[in-house]
PDB file of N, CA and C in Angstrom:
ATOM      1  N   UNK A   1     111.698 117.424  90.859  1.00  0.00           N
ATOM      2  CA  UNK A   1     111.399 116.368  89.920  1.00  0.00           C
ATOM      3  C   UNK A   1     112.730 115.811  89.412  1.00  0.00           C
ATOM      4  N   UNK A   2     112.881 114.693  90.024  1.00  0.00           N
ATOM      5  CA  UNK A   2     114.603 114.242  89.306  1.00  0.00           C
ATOM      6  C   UNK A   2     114.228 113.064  88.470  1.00  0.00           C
ATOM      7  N   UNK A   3     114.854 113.700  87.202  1.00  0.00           N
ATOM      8  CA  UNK A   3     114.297 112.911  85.758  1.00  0.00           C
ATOM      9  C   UNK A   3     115.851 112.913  84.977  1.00  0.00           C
ATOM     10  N   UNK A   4     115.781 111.639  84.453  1.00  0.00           N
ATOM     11  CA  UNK A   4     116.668 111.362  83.625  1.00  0.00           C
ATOM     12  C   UNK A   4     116.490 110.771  82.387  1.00  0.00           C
ATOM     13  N   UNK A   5     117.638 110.795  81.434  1.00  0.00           N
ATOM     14  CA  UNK A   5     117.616 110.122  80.338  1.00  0.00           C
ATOM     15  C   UNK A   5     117.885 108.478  80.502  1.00  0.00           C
ATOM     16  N   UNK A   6     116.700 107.666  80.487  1.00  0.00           N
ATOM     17  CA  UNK A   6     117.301 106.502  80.716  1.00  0.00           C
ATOM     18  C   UNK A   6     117.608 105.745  79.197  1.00  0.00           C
ATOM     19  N   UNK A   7     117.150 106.078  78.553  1.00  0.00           N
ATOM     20  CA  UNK A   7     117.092 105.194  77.151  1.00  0.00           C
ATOM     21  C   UNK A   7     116.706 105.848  76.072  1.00  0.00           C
ATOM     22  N   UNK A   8     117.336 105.541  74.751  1.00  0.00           N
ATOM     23  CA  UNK A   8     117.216 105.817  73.724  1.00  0.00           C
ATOM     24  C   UNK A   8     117.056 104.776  72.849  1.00  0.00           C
ATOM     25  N   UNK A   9     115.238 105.142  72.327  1.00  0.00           N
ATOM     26  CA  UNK A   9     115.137 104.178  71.203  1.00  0.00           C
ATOM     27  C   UNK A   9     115.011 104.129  69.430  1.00  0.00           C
ATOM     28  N   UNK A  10     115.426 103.509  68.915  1.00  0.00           N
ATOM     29  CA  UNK A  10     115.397 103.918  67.335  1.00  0.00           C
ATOM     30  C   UNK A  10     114.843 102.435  66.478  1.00  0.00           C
ATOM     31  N   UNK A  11     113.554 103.215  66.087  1.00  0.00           N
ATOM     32  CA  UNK A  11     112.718 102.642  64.929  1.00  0.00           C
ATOM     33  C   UNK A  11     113.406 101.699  63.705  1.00  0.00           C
ATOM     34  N   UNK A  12     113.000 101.011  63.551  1.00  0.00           N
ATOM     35  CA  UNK A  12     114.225  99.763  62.398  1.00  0.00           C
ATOM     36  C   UNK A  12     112.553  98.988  62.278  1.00  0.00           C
ATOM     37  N   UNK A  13     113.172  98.978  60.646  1.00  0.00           N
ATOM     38  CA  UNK A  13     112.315  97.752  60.044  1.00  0.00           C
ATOM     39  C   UNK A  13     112.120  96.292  60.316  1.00  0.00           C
ATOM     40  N   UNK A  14     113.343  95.972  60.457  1.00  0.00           N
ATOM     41  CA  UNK A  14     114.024  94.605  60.413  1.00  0.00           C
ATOM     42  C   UNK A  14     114.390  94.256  61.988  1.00  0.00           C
ATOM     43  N   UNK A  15     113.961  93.565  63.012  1.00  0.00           N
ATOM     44  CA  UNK A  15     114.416  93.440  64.300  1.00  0.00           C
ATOM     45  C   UNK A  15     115.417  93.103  64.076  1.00  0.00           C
ATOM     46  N   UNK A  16     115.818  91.390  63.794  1.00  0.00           N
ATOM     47  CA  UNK A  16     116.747  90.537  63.374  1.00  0.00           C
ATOM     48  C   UNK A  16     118.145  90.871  62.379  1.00  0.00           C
ATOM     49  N   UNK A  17     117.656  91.569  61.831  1.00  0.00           N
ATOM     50  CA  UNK A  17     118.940  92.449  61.214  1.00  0.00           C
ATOM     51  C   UNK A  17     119.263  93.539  61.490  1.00  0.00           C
ATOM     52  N   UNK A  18     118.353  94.442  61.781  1.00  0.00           N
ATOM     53  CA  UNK A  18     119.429  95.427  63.298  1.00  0.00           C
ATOM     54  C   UNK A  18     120.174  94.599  64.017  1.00  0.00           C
ATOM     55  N   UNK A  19     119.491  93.807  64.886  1.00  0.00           N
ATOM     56  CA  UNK A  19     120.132  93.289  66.165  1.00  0.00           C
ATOM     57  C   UNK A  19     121.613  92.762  65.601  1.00  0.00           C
ATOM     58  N   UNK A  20     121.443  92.257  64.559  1.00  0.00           N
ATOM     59  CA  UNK A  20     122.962  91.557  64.143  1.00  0.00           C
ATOM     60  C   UNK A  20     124.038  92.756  63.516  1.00  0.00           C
ATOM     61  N   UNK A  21     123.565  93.692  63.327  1.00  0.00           N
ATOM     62  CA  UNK A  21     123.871  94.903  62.691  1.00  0.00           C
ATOM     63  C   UNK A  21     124.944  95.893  63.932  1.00  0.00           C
ATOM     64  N   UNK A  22     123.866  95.726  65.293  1.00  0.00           N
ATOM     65  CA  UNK A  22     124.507  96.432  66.462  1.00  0.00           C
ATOM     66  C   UNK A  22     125.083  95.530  67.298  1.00  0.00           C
ATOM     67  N   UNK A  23     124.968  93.956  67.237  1.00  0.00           N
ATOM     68  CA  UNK A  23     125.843  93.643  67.830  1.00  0.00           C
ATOM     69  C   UNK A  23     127.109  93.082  67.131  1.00  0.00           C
ATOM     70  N   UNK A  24     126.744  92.461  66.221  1.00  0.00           N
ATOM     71  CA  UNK A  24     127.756  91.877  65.689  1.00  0.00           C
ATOM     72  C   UNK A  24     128.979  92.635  64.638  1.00  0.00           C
ATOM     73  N   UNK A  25     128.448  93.892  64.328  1.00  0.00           N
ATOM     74  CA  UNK A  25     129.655  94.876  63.429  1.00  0.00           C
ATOM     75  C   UNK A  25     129.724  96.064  64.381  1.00  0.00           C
ATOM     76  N   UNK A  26     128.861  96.428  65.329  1.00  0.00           N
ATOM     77  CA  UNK A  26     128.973  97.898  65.949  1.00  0.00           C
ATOM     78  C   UNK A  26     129.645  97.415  67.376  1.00  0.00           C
ATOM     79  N   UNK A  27     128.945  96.048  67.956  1.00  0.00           N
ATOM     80  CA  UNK A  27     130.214  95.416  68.925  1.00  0.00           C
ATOM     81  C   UNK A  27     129.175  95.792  70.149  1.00  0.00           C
ATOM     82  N   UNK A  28     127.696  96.338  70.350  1.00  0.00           N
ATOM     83  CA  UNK A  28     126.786  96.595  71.493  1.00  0.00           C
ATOM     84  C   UNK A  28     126.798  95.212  71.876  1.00  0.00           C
ATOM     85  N   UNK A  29     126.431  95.076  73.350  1.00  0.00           N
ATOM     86  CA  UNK A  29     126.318  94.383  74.106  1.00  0.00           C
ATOM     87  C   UNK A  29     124.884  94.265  74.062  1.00  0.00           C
ATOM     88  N   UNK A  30     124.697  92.730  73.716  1.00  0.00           N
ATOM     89  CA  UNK A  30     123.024  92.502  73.008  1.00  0.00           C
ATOM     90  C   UNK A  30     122.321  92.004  75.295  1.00  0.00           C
ATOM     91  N   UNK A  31     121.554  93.309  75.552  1.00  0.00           N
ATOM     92  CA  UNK A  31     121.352  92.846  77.218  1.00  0.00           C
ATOM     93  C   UNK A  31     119.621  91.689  76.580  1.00  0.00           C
ATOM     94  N   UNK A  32     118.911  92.191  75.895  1.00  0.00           N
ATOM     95  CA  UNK A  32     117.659  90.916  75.864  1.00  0.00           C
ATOM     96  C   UNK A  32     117.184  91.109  74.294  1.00  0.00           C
ATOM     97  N   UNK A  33     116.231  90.377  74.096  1.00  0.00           N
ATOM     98  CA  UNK A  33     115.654  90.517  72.722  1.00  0.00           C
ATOM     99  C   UNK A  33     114.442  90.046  72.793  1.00  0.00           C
ATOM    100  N   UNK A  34     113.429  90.718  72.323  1.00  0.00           N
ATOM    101  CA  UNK A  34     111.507  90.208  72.560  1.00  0.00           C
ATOM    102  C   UNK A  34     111.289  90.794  71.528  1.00  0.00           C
ATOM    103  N   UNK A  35     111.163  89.447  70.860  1.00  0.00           N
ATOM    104  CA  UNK A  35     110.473  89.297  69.099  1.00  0.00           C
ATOM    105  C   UNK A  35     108.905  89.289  69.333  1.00  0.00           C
ATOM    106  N   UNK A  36     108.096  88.806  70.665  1.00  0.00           N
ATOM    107  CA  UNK A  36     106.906  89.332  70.223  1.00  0.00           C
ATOM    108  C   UNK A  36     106.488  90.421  70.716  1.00  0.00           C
ATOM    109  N   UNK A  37     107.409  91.398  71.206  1.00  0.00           N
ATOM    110  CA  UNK A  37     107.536  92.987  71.318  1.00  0.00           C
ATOM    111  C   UNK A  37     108.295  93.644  70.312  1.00  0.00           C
ATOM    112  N   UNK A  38     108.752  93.207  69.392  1.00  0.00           N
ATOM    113  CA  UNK A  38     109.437  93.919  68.247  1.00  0.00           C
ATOM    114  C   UNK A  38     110.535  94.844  69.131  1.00  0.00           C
ATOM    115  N   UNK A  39     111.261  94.165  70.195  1.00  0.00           N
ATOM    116  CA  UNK A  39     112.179  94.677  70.963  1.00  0.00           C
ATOM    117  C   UNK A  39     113.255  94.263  71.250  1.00  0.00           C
ATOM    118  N   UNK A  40     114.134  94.938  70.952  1.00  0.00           N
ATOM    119  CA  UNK A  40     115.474  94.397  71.388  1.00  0.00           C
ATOM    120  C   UNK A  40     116.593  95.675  72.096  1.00  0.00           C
ATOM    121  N   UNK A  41     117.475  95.259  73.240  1.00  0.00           N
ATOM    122  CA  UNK A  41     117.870  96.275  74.306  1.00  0.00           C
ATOM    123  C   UNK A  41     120.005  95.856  74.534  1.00  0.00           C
ATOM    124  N   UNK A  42     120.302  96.756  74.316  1.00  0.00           N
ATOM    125  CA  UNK A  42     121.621  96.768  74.305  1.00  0.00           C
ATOM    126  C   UNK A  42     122.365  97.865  75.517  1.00  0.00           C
ATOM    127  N   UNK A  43     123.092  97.274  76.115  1.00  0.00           N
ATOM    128  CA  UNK A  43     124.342  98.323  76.692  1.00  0.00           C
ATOM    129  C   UNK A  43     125.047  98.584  76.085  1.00  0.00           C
ATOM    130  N   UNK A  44     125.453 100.452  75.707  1.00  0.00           N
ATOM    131  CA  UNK A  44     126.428 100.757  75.200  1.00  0.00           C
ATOM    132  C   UNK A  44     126.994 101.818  76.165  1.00  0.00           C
ATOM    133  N   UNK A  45     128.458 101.509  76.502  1.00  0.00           N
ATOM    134  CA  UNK A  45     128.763 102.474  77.423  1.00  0.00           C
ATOM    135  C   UNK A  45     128.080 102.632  78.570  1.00  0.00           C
ATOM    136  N   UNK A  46     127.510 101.836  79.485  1.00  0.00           N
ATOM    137  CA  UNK A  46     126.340 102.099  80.468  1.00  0.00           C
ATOM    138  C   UNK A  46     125.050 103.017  80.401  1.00  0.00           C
ATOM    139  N   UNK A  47     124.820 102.836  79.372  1.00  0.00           N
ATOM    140  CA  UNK A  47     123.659 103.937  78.850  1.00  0.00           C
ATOM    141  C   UNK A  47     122.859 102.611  77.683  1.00  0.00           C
ATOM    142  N   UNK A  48     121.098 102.512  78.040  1.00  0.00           N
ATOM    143  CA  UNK A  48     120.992 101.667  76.744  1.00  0.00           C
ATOM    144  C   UNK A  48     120.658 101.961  75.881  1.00  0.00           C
ATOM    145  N   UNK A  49     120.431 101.312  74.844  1.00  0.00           N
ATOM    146  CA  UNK A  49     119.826 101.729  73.681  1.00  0.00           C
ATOM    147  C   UNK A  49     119.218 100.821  72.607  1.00  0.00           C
ATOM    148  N   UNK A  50     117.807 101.237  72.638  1.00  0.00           N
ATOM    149  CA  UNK A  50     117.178 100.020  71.680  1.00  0.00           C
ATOM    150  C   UNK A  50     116.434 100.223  70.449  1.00  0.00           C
ATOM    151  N   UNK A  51     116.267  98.907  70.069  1.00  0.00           N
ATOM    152  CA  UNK A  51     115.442  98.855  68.602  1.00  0.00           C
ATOM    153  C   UNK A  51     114.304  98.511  68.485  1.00  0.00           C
ATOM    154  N   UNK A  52     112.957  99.385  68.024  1.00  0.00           N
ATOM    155  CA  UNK A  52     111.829  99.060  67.829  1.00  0.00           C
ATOM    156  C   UNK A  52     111.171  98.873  66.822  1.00  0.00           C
ATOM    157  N   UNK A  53     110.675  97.496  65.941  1.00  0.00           N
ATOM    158  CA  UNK A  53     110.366  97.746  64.760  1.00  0.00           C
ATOM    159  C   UNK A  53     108.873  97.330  64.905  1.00  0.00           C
ATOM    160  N   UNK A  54     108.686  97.305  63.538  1.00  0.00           N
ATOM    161  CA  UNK A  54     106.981  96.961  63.272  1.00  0.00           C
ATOM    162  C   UNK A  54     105.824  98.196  63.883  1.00  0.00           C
ATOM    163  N   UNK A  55     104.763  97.886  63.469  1.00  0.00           N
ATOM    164  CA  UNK A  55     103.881  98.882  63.890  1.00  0.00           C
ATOM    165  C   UNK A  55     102.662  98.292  64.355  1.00  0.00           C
ATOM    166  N   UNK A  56     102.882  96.877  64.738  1.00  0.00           N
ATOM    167  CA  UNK A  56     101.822  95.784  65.438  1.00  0.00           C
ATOM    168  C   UNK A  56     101.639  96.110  66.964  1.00  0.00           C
ATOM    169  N   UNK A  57     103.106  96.293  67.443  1.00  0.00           N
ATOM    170  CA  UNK A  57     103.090  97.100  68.614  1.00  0.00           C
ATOM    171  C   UNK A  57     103.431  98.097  68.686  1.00  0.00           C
ATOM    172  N   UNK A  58     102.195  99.051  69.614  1.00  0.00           N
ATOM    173  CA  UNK A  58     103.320 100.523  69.447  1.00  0.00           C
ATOM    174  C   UNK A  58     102.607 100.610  70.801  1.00  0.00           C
ATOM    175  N   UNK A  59     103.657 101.956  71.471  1.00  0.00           N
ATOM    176  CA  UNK A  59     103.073 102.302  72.429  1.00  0.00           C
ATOM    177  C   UNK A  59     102.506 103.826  72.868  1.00  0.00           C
ATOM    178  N   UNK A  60     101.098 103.556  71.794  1.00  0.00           N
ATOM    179  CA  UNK A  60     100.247 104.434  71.568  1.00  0.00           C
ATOM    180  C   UNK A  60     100.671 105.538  70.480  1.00  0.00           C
ATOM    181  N   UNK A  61     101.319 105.442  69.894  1.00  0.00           N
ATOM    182  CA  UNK A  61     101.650 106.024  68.861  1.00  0.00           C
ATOM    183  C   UNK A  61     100.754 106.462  67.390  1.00  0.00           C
ATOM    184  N   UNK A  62     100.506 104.828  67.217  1.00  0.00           N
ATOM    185  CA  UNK A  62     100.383 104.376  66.153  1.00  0.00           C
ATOM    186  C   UNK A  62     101.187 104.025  64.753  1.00  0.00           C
ATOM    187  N   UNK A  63     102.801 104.442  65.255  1.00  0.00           N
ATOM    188  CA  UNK A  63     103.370 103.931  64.977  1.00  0.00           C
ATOM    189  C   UNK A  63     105.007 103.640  65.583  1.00  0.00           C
ATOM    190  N   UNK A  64     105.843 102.865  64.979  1.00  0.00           N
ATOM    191  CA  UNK A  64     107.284 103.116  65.787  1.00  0.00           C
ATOM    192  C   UNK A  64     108.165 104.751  65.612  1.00  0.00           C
ATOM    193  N   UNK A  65     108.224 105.104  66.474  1.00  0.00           N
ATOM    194  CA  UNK A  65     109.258 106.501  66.367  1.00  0.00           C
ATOM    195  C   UNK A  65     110.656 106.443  67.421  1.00  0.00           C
ATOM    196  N   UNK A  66     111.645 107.048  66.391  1.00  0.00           N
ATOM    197  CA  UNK A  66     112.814 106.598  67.620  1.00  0.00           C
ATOM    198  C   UNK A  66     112.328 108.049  68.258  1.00  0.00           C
ATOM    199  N   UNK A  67     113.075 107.875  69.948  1.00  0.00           N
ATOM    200  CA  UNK A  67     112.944 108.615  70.500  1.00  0.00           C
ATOM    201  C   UNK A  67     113.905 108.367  71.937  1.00  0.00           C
ATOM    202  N   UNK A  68     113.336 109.063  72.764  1.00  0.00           N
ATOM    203  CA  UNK A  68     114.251 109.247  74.143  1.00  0.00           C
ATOM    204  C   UNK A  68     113.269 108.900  75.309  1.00  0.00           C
ATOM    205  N   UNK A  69     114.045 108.450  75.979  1.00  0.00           N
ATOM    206  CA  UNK A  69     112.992 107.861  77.680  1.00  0.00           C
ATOM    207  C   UNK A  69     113.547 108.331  78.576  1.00  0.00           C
ATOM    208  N   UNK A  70     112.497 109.506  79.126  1.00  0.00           N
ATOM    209  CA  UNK A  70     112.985 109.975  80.690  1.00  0.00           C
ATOM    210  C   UNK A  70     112.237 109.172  81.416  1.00  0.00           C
ATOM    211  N   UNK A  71     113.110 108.854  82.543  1.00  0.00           N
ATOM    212  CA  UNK A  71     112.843 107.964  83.683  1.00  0.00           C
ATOM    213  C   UNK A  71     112.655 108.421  84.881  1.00  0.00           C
ATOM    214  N   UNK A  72     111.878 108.589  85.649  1.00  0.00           N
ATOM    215  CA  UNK A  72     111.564 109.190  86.940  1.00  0.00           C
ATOM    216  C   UNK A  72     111.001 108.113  87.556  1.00  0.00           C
ATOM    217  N   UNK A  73     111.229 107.997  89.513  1.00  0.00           N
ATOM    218  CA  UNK A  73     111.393 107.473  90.131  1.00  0.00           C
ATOM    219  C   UNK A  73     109.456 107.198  90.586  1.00  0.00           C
ATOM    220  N   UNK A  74     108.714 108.305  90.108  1.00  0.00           N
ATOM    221  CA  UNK A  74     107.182 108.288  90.813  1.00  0.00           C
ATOM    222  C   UNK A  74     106.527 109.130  89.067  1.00  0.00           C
ATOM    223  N   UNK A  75     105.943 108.220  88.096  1.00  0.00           N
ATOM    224  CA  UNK A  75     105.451 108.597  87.132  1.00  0.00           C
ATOM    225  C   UNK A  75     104.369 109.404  87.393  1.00  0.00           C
ATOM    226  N   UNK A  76     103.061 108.841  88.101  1.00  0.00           N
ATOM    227  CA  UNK A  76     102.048 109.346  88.341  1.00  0.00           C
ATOM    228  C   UNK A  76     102.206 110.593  88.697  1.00  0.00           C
ATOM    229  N   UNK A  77     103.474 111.208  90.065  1.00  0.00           N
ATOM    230  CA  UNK A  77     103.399 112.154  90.292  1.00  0.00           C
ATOM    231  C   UNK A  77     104.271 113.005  89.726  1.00  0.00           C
ATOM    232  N   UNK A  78     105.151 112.543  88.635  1.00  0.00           N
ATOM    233  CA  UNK A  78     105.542 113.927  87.598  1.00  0.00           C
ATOM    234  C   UNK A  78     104.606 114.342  86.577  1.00  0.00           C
ATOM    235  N   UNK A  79     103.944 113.011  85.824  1.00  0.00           N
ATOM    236  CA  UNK A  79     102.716 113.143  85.014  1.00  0.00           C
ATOM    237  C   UNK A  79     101.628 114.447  85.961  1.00  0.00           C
ATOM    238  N   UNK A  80     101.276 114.355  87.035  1.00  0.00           N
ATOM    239  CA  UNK A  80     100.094 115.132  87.539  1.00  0.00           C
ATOM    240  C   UNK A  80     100.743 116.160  87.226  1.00  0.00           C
ATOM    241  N   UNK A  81     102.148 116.937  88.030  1.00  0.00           N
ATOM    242  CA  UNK A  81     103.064 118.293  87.826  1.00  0.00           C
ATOM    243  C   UNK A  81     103.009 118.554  86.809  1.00  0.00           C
ATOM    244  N   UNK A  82     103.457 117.984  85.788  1.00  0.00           N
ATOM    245  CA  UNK A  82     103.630 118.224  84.343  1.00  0.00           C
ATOM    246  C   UNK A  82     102.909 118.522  83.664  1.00  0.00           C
ATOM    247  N   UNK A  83     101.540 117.849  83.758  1.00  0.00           N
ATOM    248  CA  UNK A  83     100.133 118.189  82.655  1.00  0.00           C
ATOM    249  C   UNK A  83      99.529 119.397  83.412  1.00  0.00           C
ATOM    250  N   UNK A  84      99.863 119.440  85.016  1.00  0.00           N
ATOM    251  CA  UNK A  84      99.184 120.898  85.185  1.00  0.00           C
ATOM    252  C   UNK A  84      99.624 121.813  84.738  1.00  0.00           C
ATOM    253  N   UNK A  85     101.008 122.054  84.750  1.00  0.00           N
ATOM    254  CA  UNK A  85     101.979 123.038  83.729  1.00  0.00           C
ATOM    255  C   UNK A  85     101.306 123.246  82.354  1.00  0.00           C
ATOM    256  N   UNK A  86     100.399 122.000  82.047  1.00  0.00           N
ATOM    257  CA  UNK A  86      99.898 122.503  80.685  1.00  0.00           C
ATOM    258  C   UNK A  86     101.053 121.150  79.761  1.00  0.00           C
ATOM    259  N   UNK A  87     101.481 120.696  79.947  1.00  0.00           N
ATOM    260  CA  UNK A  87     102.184 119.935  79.247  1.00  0.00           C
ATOM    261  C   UNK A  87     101.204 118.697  78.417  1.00  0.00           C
ATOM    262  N   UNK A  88     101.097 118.531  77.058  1.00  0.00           N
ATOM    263  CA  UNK A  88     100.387 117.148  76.351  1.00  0.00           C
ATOM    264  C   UNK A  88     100.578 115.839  76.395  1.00  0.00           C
ATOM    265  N   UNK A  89      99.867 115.044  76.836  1.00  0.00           N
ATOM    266  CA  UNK A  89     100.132 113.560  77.244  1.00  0.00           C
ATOM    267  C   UNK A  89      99.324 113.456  75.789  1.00  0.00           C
ATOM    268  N   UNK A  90     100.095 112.296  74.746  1.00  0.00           N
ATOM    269  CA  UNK A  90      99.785 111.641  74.009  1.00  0.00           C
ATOM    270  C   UNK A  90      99.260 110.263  74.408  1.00  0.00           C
ATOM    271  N   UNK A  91      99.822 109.952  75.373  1.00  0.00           N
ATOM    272  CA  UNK A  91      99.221 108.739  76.219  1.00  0.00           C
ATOM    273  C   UNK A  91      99.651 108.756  77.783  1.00  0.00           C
ATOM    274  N   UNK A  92      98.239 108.773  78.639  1.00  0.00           N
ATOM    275  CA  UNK A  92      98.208 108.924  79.934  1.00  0.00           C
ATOM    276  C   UNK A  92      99.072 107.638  80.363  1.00  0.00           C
ATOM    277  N   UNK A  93      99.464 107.635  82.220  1.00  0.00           N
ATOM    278  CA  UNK A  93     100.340 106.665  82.479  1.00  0.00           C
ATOM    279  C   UNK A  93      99.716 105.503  82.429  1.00  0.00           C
ATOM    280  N   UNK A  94     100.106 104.075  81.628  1.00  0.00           N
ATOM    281  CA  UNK A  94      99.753 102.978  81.799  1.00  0.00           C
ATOM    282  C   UNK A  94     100.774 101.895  81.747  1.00  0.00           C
ATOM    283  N   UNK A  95      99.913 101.366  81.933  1.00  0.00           N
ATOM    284  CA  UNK A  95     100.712  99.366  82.256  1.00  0.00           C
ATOM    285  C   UNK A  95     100.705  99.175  81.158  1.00  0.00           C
ATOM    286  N   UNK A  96     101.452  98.431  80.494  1.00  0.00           N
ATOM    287  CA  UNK A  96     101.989  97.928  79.174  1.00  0.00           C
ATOM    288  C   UNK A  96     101.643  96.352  79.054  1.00  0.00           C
ATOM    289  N   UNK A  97     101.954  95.957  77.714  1.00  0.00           N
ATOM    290  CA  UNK A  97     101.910  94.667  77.493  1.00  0.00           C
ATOM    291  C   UNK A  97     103.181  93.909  78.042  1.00  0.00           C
ATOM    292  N   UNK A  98     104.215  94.449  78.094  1.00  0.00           N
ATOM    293  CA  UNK A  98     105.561  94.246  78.413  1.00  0.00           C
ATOM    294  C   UNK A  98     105.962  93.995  79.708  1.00  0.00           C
ATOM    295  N   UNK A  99     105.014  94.659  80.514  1.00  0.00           N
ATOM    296  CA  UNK A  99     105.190  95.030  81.827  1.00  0.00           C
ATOM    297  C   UNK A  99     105.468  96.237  82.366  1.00  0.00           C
ATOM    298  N   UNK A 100     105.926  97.105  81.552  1.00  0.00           N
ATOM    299  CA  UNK A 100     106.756  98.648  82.356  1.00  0.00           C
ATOM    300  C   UNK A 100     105.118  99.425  82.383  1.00  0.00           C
ATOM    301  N   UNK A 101     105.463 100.460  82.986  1.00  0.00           N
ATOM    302  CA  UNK A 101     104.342 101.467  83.378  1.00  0.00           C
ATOM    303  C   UNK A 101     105.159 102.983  82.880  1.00  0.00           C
ATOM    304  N   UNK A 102     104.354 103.428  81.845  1.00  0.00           N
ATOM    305  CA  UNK A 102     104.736 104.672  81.285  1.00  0.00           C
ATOM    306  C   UNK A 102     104.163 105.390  80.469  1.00  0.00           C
ATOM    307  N   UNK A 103     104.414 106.448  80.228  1.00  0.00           N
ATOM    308  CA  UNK A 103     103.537 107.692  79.507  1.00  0.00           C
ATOM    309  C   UNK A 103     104.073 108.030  78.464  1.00  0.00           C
ATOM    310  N   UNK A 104     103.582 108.655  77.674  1.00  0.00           N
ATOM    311  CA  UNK A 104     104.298 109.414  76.235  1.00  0.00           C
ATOM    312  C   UNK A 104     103.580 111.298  76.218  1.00  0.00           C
ATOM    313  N   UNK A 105     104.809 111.891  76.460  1.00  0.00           N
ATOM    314  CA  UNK A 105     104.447 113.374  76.321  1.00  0.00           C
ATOM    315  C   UNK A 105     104.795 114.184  74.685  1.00  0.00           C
ATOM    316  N   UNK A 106     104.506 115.253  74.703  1.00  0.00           N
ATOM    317  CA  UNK A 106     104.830 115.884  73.253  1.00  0.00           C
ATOM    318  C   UNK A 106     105.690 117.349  73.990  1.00  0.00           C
ATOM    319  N   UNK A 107     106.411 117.523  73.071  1.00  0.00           N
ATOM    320  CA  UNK A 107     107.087 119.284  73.485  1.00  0.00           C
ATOM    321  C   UNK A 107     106.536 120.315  72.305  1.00  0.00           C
ATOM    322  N   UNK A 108     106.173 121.331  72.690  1.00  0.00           N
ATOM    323  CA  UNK A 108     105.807 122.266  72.077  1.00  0.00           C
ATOM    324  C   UNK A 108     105.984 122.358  70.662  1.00  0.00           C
ATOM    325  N   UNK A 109     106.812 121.513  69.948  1.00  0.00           N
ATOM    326  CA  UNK A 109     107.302 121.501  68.204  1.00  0.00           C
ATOM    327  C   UNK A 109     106.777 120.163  67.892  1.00  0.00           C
ATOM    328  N   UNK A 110     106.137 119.197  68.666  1.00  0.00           N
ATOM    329  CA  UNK A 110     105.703 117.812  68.224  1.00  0.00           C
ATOM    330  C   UNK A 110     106.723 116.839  68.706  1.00  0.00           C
ATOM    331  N   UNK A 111     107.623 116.905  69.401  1.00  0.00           N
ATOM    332  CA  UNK A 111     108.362 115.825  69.499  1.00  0.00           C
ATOM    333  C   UNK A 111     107.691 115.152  70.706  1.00  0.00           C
ATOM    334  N   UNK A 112     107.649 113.695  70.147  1.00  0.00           N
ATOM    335  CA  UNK A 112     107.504 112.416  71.221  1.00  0.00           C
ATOM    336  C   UNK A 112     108.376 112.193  72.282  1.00  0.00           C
ATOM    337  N   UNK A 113     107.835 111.904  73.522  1.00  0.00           N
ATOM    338  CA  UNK A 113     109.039 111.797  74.300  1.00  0.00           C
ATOM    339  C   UNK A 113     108.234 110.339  75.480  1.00  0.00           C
ATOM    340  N   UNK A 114     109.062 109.665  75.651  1.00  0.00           N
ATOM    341  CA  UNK A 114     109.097 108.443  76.710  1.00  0.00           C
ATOM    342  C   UNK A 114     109.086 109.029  78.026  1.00  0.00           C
ATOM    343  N   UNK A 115     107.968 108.903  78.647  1.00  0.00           N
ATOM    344  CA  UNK A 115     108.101 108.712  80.171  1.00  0.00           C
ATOM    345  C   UNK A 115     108.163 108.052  81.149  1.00  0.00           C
ATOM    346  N   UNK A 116     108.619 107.078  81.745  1.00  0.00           N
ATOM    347  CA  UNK A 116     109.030 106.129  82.013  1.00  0.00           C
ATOM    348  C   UNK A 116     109.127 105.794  83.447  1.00  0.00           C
ATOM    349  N   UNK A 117     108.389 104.515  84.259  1.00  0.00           N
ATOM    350  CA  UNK A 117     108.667 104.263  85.651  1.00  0.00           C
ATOM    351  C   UNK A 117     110.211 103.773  85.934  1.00  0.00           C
ATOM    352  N   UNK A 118     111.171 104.161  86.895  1.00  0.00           N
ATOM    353  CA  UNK A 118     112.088 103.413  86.872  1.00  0.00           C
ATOM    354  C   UNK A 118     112.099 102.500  87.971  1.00  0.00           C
ATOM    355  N   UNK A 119     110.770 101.911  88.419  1.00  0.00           N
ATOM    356  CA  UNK A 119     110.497 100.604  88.962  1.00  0.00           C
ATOM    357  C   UNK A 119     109.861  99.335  88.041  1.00  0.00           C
TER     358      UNK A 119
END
């Protein structure tokens, strides 16, 4: 199963003033911004990292949580490995409003975690 960290995201109230916050005093490289995804995506160091606010969209949550996105090359078939292990899908793999296709797992203490197609 070759899985990586592709992204790290962190919860913010304010899209529009993060975004000016990380690019314009922290110096991130602003890569897109989708205000009617309460999303915005930066390169830092070749690694990205984004901002999710509001709780209009979530993805399955029910609300925004920062967190981490592992990315694997075949979702469906780490999702099947993984939940047979016994592992908790908070949300099975789906198609998004956005377009990406991905899952949300939990680890044994409650933490949320991004699972992520990297097609």
């Amino acid at each position: 199963m070759d899985m990586r960290i592709g992204y790290v995201i962190v919860g913010v109230e304010d899209l529009e003033k993060a975004v000016a916050f990380y690019r314009d005093v922290m110096g991130f490289k602003l890569q897109f911004m989708e205000p009617q995804f309460h999303f915005a995506s930066f390169d830092v160091g070749g690694q990205r990292f984004s901002l999710a606010a509001g709780a209009d969209e979530t993805h399955g949550t029910g609300d925004r949580n920062t967190g981490i996105g592992f990315v694997v090359d075949d979702l469906d078939a780490v999702h099947a490995a993984l939940a047979a292990k016994g592992v908790h899908f908070t949300m099975a793999p789906s198609k998004q409003p956005w377009g990406g296709y991905m899952a949300m797992f939990a680890d044994p203490d409650g933490n949320i975690f991004y699972l992520d197609s990297a097609a």
